[in-house]
Protein backbone atom coordinates (compact mmCIF):
# COMPACT_ATOMS: atom_id res chain seq x y z
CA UNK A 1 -15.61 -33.13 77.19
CA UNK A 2 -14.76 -31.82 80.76
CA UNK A 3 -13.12 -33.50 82.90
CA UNK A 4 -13.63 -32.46 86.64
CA UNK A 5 -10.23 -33.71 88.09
CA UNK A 6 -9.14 -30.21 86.05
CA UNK A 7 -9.01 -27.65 89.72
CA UNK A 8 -7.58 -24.05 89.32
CA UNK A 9 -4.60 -24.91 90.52
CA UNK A 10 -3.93 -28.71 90.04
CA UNK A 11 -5.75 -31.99 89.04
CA UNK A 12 -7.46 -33.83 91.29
CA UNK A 13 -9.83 -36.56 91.19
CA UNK A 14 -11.92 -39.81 92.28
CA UNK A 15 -10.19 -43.26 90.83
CA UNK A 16 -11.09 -44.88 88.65
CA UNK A 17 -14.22 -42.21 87.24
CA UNK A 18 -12.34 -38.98 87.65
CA UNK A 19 -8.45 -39.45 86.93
CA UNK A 20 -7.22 -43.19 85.58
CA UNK A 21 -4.07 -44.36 83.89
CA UNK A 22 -5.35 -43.97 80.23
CA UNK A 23 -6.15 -40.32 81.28
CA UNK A 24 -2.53 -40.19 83.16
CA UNK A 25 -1.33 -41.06 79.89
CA UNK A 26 -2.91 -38.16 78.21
CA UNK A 27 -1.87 -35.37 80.61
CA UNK A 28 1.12 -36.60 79.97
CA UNK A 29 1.41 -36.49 75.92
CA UNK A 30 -0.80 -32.89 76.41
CA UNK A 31 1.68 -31.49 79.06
CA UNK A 32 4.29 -31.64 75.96
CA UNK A 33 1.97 -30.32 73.29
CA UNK A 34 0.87 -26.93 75.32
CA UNK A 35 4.46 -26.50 77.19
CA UNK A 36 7.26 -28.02 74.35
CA UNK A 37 9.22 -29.85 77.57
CA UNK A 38 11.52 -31.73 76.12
CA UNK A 39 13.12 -33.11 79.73
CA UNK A 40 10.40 -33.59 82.82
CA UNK A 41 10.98 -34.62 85.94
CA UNK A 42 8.38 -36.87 87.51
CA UNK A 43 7.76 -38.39 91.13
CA UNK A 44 4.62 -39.50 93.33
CA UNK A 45 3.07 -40.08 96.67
CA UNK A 46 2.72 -43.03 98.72
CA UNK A 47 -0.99 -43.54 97.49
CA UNK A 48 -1.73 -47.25 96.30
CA UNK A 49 -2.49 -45.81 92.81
CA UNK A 50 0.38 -43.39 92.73
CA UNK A 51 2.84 -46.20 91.23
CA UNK A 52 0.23 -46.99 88.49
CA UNK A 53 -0.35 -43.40 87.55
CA UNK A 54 3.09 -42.05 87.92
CA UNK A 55 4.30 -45.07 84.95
CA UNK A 56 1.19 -44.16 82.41
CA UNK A 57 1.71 -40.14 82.91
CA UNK A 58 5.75 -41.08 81.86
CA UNK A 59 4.50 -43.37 79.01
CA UNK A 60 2.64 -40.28 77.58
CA UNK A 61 5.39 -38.07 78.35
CA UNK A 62 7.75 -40.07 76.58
CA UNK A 63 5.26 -41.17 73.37
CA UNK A 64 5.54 -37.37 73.06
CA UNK A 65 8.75 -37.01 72.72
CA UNK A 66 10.27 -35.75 76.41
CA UNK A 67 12.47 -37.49 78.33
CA UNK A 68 11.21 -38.70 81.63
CA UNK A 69 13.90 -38.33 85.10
CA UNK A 70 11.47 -40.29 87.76
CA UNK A 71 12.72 -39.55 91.34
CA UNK A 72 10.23 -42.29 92.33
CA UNK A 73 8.11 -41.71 95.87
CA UNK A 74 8.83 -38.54 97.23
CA UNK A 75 7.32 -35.38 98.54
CA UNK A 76 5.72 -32.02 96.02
CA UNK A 77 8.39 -30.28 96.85
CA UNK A 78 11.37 -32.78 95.80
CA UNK A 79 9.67 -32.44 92.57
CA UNK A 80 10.03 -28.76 92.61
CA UNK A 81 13.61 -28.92 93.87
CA UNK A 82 14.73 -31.52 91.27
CA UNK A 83 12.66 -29.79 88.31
CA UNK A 84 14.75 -26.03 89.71
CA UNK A 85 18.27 -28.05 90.94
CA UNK A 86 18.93 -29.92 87.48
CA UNK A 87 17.56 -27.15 84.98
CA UNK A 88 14.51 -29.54 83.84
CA UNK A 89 11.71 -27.89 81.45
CA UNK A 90 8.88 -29.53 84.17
CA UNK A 91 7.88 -31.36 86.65
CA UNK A 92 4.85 -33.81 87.76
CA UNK A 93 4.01 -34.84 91.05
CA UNK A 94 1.54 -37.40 91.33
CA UNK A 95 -0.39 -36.83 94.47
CA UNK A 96 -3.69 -35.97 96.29
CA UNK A 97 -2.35 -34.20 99.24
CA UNK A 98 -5.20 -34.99 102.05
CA UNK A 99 -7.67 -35.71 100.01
CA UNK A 100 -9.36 -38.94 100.48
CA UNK A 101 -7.65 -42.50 99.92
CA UNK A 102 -9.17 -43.63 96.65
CA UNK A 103 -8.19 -39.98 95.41
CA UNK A 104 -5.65 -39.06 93.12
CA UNK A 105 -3.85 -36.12 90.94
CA UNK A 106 -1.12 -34.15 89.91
CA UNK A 107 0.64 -30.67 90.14
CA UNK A 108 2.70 -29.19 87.42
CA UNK A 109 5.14 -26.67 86.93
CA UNK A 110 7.52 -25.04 84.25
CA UNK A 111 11.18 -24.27 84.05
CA UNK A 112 12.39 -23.17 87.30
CA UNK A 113 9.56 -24.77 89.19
CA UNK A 114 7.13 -21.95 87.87
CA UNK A 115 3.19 -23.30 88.55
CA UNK A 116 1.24 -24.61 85.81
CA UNK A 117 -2.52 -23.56 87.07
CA UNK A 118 -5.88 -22.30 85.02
CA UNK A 119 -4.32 -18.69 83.86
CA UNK A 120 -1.13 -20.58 82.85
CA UNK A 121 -1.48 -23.56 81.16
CA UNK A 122 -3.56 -26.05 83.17
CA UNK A 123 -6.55 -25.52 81.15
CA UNK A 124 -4.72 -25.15 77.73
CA UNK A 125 -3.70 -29.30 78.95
CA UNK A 126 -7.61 -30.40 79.98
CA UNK A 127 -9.08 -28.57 76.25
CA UNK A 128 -5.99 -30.41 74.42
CA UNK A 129 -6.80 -33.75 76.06
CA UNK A 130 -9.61 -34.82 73.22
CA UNK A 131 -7.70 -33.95 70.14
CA UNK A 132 -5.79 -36.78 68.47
CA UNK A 133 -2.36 -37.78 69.63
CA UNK A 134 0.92 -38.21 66.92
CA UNK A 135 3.87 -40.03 68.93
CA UNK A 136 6.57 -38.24 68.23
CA UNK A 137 8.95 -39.45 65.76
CA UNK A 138 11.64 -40.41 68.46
CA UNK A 139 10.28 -41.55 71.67
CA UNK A 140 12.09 -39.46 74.93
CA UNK A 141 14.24 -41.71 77.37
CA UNK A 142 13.42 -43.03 80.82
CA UNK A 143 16.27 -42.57 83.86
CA UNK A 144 15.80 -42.17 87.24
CA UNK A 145 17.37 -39.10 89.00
CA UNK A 146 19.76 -41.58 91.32
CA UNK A 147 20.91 -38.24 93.68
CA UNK A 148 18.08 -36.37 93.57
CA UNK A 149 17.20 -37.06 97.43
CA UNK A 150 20.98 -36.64 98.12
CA UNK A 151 20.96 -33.42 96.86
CA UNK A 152 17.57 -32.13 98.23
CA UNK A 153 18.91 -33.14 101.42
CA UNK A 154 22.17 -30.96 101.29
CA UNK A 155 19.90 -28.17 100.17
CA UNK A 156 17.66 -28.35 103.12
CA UNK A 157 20.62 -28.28 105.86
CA UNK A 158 21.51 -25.38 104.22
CA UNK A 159 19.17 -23.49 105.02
CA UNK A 160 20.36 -23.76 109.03
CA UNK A 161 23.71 -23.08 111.03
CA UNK A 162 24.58 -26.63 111.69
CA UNK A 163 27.28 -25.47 114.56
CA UNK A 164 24.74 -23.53 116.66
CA UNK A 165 22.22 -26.76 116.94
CA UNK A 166 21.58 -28.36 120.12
CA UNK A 167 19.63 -31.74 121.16
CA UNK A 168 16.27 -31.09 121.07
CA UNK A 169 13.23 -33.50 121.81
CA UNK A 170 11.02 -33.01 118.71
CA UNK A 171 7.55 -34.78 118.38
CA UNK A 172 7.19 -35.63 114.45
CA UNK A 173 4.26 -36.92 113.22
CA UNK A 174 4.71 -37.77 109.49
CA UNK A 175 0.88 -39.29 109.46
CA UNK A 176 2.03 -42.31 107.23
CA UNK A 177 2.62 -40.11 104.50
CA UNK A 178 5.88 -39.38 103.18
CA UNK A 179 7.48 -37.03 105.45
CA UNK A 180 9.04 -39.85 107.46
CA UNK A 181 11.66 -41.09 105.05
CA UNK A 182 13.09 -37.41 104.75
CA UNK A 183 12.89 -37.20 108.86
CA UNK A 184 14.77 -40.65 108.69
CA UNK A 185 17.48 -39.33 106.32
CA UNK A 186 18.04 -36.27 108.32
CA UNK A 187 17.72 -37.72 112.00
CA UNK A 188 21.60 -38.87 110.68
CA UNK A 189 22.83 -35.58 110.47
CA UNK A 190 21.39 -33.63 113.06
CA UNK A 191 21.46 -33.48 116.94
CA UNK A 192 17.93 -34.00 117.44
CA UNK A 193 15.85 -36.90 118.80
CA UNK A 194 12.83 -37.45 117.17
CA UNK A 195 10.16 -39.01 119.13
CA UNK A 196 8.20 -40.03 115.31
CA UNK A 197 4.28 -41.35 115.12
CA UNK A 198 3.46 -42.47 112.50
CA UNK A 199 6.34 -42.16 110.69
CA UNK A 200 5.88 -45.32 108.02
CA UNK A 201 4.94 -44.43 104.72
CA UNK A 202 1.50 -46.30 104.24
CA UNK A 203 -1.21 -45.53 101.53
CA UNK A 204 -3.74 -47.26 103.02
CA UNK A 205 -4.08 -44.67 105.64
CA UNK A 206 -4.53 -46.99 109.09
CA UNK A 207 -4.71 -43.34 111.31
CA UNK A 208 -6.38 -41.56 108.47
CA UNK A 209 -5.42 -39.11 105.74
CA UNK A 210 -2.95 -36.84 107.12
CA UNK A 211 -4.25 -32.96 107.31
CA UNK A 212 -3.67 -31.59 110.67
CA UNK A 213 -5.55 -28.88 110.09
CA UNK A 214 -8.15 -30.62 111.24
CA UNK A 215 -8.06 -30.38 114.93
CA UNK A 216 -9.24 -33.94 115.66
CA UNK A 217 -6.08 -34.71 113.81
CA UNK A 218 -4.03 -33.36 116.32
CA UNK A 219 -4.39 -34.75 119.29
CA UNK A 220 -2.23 -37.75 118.80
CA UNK A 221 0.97 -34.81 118.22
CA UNK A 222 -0.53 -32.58 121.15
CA UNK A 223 -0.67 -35.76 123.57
CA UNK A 224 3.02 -37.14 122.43
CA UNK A 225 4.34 -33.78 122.69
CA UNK A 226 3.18 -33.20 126.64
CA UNK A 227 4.15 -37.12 127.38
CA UNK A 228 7.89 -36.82 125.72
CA UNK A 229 8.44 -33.44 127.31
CA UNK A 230 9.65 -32.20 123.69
CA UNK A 231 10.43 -28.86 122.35
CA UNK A 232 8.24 -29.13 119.76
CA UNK A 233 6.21 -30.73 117.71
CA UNK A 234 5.43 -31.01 113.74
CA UNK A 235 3.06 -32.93 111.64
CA UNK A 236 2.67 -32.47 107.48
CA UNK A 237 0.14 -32.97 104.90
CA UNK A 238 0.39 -36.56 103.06
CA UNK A 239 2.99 -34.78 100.49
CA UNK A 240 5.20 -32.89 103.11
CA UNK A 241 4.34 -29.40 101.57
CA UNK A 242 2.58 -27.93 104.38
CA UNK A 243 3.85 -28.37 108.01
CA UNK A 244 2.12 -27.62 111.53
CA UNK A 245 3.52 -26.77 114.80
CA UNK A 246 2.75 -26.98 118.14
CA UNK A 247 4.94 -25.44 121.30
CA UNK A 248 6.27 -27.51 124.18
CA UNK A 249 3.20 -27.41 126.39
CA UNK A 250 1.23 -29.02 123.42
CA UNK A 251 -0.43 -26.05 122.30
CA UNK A 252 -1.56 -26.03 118.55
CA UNK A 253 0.37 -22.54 117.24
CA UNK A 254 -1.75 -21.00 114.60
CA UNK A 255 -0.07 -20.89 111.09
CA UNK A 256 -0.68 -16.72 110.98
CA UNK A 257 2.55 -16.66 114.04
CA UNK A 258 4.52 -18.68 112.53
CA UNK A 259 4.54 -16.67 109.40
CA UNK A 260 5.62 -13.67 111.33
CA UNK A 261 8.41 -15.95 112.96
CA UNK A 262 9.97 -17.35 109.90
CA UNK A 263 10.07 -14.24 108.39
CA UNK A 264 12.07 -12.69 111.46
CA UNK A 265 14.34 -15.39 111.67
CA UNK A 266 14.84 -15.75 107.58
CA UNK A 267 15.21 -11.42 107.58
CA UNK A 268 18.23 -11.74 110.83
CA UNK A 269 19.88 -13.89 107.93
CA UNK A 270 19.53 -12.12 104.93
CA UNK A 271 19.82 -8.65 105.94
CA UNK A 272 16.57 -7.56 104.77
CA UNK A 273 14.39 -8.20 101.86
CA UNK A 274 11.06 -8.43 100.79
CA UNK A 275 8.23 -10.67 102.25
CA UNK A 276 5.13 -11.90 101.25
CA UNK A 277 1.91 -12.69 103.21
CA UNK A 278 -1.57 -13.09 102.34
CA UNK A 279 -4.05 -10.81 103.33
CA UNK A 280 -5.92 -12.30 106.08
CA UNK A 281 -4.06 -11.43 108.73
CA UNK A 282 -1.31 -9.09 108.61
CA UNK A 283 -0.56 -7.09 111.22
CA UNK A 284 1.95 -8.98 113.15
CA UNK A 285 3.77 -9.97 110.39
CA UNK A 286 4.37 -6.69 109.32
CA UNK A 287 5.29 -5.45 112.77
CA UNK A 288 8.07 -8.28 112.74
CA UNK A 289 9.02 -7.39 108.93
CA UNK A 290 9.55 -3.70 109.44
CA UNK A 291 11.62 -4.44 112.84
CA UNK A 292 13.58 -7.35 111.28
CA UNK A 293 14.61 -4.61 108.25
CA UNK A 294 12.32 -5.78 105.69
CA UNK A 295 9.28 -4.76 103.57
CA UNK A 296 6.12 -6.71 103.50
CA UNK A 297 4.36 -6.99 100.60
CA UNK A 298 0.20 -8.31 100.42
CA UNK A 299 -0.81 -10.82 97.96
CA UNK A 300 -4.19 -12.46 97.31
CA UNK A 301 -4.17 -15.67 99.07
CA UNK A 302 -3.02 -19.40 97.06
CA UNK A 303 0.33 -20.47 96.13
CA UNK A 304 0.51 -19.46 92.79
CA UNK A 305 -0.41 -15.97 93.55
CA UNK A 306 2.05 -15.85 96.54
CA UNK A 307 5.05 -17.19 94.00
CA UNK A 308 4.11 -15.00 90.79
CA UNK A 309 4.49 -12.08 93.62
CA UNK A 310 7.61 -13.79 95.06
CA UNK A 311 9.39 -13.45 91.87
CA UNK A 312 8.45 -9.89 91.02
CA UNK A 313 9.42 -8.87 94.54
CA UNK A 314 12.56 -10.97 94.30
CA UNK A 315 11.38 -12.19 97.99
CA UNK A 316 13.03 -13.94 99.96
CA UNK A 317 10.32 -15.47 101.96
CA UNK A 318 6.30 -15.55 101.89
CA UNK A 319 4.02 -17.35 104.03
CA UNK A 320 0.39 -18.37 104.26
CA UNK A 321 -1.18 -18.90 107.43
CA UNK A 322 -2.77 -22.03 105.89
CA UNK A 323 0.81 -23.16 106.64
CA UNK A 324 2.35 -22.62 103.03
CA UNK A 325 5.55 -21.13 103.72
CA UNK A 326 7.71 -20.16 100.45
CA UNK A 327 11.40 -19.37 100.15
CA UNK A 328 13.30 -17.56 97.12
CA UNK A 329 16.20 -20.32 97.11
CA UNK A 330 13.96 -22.89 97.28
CA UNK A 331 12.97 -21.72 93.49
CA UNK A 332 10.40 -19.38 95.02
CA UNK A 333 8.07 -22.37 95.92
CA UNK A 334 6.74 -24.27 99.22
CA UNK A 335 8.74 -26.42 101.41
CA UNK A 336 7.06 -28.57 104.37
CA UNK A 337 10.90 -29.06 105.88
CA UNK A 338 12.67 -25.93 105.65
CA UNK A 339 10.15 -24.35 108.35
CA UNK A 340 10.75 -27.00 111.02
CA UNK A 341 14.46 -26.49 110.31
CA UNK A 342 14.57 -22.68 110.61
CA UNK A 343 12.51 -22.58 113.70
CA UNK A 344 14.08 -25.24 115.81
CA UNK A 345 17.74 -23.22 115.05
CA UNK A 346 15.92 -20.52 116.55
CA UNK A 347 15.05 -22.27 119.63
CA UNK A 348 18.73 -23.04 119.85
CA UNK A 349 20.21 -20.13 118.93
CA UNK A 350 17.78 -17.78 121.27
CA UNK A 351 17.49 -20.62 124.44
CA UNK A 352 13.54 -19.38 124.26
CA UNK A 353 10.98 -21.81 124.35
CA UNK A 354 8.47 -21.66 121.75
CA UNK A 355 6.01 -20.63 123.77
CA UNK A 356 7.19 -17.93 124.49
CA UNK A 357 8.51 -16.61 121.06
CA UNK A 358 4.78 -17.28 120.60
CA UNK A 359 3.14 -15.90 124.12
CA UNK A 360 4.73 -12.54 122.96
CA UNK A 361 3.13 -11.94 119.78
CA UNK A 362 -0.32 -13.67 120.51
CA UNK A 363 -0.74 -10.93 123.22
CA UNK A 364 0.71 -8.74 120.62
CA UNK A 365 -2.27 -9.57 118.04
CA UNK A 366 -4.80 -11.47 119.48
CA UNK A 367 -6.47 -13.10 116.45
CA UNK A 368 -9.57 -15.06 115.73
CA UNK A 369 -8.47 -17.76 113.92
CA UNK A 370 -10.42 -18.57 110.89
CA UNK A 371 -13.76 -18.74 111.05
CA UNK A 372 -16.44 -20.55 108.02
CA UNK A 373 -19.77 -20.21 108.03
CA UNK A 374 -22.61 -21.32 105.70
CA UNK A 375 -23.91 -18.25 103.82
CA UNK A 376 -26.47 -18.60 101.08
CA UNK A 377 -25.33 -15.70 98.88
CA UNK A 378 -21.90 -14.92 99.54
CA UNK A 379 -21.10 -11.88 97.09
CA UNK A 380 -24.61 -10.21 98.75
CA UNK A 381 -23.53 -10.61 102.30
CA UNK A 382 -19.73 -9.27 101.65
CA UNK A 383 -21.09 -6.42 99.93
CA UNK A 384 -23.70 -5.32 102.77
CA UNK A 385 -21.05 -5.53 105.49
CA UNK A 386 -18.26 -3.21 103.60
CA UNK A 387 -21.26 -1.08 103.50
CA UNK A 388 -22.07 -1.27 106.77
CA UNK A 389 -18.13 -1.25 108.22
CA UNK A 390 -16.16 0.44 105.34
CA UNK A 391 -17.58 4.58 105.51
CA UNK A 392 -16.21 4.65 109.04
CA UNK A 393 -13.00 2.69 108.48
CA UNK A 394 -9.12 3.50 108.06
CA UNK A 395 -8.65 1.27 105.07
CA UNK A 396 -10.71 -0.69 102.73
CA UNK A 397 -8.86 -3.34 100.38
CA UNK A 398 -9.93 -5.92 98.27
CA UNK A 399 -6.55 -7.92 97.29
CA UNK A 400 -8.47 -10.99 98.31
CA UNK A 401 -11.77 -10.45 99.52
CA UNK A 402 -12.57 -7.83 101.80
CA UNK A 403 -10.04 -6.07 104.25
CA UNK A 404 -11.74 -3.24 106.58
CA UNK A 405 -8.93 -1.60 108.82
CA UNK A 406 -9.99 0.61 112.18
CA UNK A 407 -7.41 2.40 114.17
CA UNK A 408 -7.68 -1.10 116.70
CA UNK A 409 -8.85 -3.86 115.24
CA UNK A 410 -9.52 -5.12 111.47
CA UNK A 411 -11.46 -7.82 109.26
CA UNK A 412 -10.65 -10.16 106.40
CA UNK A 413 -13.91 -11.40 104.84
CA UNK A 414 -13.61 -14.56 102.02
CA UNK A 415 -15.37 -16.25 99.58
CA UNK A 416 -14.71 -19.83 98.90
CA UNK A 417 -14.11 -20.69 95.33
CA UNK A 418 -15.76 -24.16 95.84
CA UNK A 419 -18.38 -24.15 98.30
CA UNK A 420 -21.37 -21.06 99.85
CA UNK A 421 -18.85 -20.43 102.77
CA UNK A 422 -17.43 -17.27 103.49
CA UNK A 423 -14.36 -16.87 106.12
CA UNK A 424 -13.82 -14.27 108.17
CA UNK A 425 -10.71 -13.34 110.26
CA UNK A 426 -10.06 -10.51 112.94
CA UNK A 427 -7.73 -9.36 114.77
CA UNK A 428 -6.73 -6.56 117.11
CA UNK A 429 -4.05 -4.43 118.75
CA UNK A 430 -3.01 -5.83 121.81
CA UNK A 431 -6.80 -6.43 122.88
CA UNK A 432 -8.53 -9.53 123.07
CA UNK A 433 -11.20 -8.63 124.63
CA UNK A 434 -12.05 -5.91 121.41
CA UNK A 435 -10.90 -9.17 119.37
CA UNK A 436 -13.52 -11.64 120.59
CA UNK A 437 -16.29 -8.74 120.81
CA UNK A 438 -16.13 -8.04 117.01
CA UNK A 439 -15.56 -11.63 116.40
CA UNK A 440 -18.94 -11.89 117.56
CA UNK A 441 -20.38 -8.87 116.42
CA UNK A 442 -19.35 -9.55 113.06
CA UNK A 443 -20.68 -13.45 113.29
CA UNK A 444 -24.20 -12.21 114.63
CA UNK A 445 -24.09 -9.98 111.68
CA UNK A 446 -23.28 -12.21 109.15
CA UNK A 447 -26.26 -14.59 110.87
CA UNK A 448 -28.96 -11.43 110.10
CA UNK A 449 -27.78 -10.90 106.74
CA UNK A 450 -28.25 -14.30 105.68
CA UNK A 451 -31.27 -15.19 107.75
């Protein structure tokens, strides 16, 4: 049968009629049978249900034969640090991200924290889930991974110069999910004050599902940030792997800046090195690449595109403006923590306010923002505007979507993979004005092509 928790890229589902503990169990035995792990590392979000499902996905793991390391409640990316860190064959997080409360899932990865999505194993798992089940003949072990925070900490500060940090005021809004125990742990060993909302772990949600991407999500962050006077402020996803920023005035910073920000700073320490971005908006990350010494490198949009590319570029950063930002010692996956880290050593190292480091390339490449809209036939309507922008254009690419380049100003055009909606992005050089007027000129055509 089919069973719709199965995404591309992870499982996620309704409980108890999509996902469930008897079907926990079976991902779990089916994980061994399609990868041969014979040691997997498993954790889980501060869900109600996460508990429940986390103990029935290690009681399949182990019928089949693989030892289970539980690093109990914890963010995605712990799991991908522990999996990389102790040389594990996999990992499983138990989690739902922002969906809603009564929702659950999982994502998966290989050795070295490599994703486990449709193309590479995922649906090999949901089309062994119906066949019979042998336990193996010895049952794996159970331990928990004691110093697995420890060490995820350590790894984290390492990432930052601890003798050039300064007090900052920083606003961090951990939504109840789990971002405020790692905050807590850290507020010890850094110079910071941390004015925290939110900040108890709580599965019942009392201020709703964290996902401050959507802005009536972010007030509560914009309004602490301009009545603490702090630096900055941050707010994550309920499993810490995405992370949002907003300057000292309480201004929301689009994800597609900070990109282009984190890659400068991350280049200054390296020495160079590749980067990868996705390609809906591009141009101002590549101006900071190429000045910073590096080489920017396109990839189609979602994480397991970004980190497939990652590795064959041997880059040292990539970053989504969806706020996915990747690092190569970080075993080429996403971190929600390392970005806050990197740019508040930034604002001590450089005295600038972030508004500023911001001010300067907004005004550099004004850009749109994205932008969804409803469209009945989406492969019809992306086809009839590369037709209608593409003969006069620079460039024409279709990594992900459509990209049409002019000499000024350029369009990203997107399909969902889920829903009729097709997003569009633009941005310009230097010109808002050029920006918003073929913002709207685009819009009004996408309106007469659907009409």
């Amino acid at each position: 049968m089919a069973y719709s928790c199965f995404k591309a890229y992870d499982i996620r589902g309704r409980i108890p009629d999509q996902l469930n503990p008897d079907l926990a169990e079976r991902i779990g035995r089916a994980f061994v049978a399609v990868t041969g792990a014979k040691k997997v590392v498993v954790g889980y979000d501060i869900r109600l249900s996460s508990p429940e499902m986390a103990e029935a996905l290690s009681k399949g793991l182990m019928a089949a034969g693989a030892d289970v390391y539980d690093i109990g409640l914890c963010g995605t990316e712990q799991v991908y640090f522990a999996t990389s860190h102790y040389e594990m064959d996999g990992g499983i997080m138990v989690t739902a991200s922002h969906n809603p409360k009564d929702y659950n899932g999982m994502k998966l990865v290989r050795e070295d924290s490599k994703p486990i999505s449709n193309d590479t194993g995922l649906r090999d798992i949901h089309d062994r889930l119906d066949e019979a089940f042998e336990d193996a003949p010895a049952p794996g072990s159970y331990q928990t991974l004691e110093d697995a925070e420890d060490a995820y900490i350590e790894h984290l500060l390492g990432y930052v110069d601890m003798s050039s940090l300064k007090p900052l005021a920083i606003t961090a809004n951990a939504g109840n999910g789990g971002a405020g125990r790692v905050i807590d742990k850290l507020e010890k060993r850094l110079p910071f004050n941390f004015i925290k909302l939110q900040n108890e772990p709580d599965g019942h949600f009392p201020n709703g599902v964290p996902n401050p991407i959507l802005p009536e999500n972010r007030t509560v962050t914009e309004a602490a940030v301009k009545a603490n006077r702090a630096d900055m402020g941050i707010a994550w996803d309920g499993d810490y792997d995405r992370c949002f920023f907003w300057d000292e005035n309480g201004r929301f910073i689009e994800g597609y800046y900070i990109v282009g920000l984190l890659a400068d700073q991350f280049l200054s320490k390296q020495g160079g090195g590749a980067v990868i971005h996705d390609p809906r908006l591009i141009w101002n990350t590549q101006d900071l690449v190429e000045k910073a010494g590096g080489r920017a490198v396109e990839s189609k949009t979602g994480h397991a595109f970004i980190k497939e590319r990652m590795r064959a570029e041997d880059a040292v950063y990539g970053g989504e403006m969806s706020a996915h930002h990747y690092f190569r010692d970080f075993a080429y996956c996403d971190s929600g923590m390392i970005p806050w880290l990197l740019l508040a050593e930034r604002l001590c190292q450089s005295g600038q306010t972030l508004s500023s480091l911001i001010d300067e390339r907004i005004e550099a490449y004004p850009a749109s923002g994205e932008i969804n809209r409803t469209i009945q036939d989406p492969a019809k309507v992306i086809q009839a505007m590369e037709e209608k922008y593409g003969a006069d254009a620079e460039s024409v690419s279709h990594v992900d979507g459509l990209s049409v380049a002019f000499k000024d100003w350029r369009f990203n055009l997107r399909m969902s993979n889920t829903e009729p909606v097709v997003r569009l992005n633009v941005e310009s050089r230097g010109d808002k004005a050029l920006m918003e007027a073929k913002t709207e000129e685009l819009l009004a055509e996408m309106e007469r092509l659907n009409a």
